[in-house]
Protein backbone atom coordinates (compact mmCIF):
# COMPACT_ATOMS: atom_id res chain seq x y z
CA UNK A 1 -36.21 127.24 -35.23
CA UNK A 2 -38.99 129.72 -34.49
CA UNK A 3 -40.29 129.60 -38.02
CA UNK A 4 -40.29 125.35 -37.97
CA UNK A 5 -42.92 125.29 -34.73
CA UNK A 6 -44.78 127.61 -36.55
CA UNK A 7 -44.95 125.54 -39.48
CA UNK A 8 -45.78 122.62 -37.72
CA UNK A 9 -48.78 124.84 -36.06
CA UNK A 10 -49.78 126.41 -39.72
CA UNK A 11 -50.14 122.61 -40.99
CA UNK A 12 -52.21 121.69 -37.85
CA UNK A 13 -54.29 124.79 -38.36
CA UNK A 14 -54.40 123.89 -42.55
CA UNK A 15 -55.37 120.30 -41.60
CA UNK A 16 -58.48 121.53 -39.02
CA UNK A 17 -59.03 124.03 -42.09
CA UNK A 18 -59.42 121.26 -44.42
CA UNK A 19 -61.94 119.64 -42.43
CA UNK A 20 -63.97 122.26 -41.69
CA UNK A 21 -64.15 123.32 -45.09
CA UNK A 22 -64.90 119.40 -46.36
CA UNK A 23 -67.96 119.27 -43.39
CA UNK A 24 -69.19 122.88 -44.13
CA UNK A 25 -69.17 123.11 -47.97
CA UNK A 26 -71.00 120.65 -50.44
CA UNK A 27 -68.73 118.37 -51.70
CA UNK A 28 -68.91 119.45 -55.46
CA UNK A 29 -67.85 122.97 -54.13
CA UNK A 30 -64.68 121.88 -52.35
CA UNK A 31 -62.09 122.45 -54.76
CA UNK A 32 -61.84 126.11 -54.54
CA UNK A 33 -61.08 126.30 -50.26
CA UNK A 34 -58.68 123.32 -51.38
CA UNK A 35 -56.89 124.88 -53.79
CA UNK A 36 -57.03 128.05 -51.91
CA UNK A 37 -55.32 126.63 -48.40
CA UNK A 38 -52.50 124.59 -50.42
CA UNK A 39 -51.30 127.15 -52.16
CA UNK A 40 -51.24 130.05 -48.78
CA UNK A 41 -49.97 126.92 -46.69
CA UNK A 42 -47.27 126.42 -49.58
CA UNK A 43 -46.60 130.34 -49.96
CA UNK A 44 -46.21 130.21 -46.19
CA UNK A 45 -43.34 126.48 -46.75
CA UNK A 46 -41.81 128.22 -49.42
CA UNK A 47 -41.15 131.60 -47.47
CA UNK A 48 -39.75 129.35 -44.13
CA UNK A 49 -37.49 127.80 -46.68
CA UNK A 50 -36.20 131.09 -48.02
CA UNK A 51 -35.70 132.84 -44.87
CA UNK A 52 -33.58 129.65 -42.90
CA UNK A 53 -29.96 129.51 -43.61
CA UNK A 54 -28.62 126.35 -45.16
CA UNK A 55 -26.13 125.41 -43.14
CA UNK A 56 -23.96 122.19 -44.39
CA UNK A 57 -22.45 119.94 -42.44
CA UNK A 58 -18.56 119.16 -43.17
């Protein structure tokens, strides 16, 4: 449960990232930060996935 409001705070913090980056770098150089946040902020989804037991329902 922990690692979900986390989450939800890393994508507000990836989203105020994204803008940032799209007001403070020149629009033909935005691909890299881009690139660069999706794939930490997807690291990051991939690891809360991992670590969360699946628990099905019955």
């Amino acid at each position: 449960m922990l690692l979900k409001k986390v989450f939800m705070r890393g994508y507000i913090i990836y989203v105020i990232a994204l803008i940032i980056g799209w007001l403070v770098v020149e629009p033909k150089d935005i691909f890299l930060p881009v690139i660069t946040l999706t794939l930490i902020f997807g690291v990051f989804n991939i690891y809360i996935f991992l670590k969360t037991p699946n628990v099905k329902k019955q």
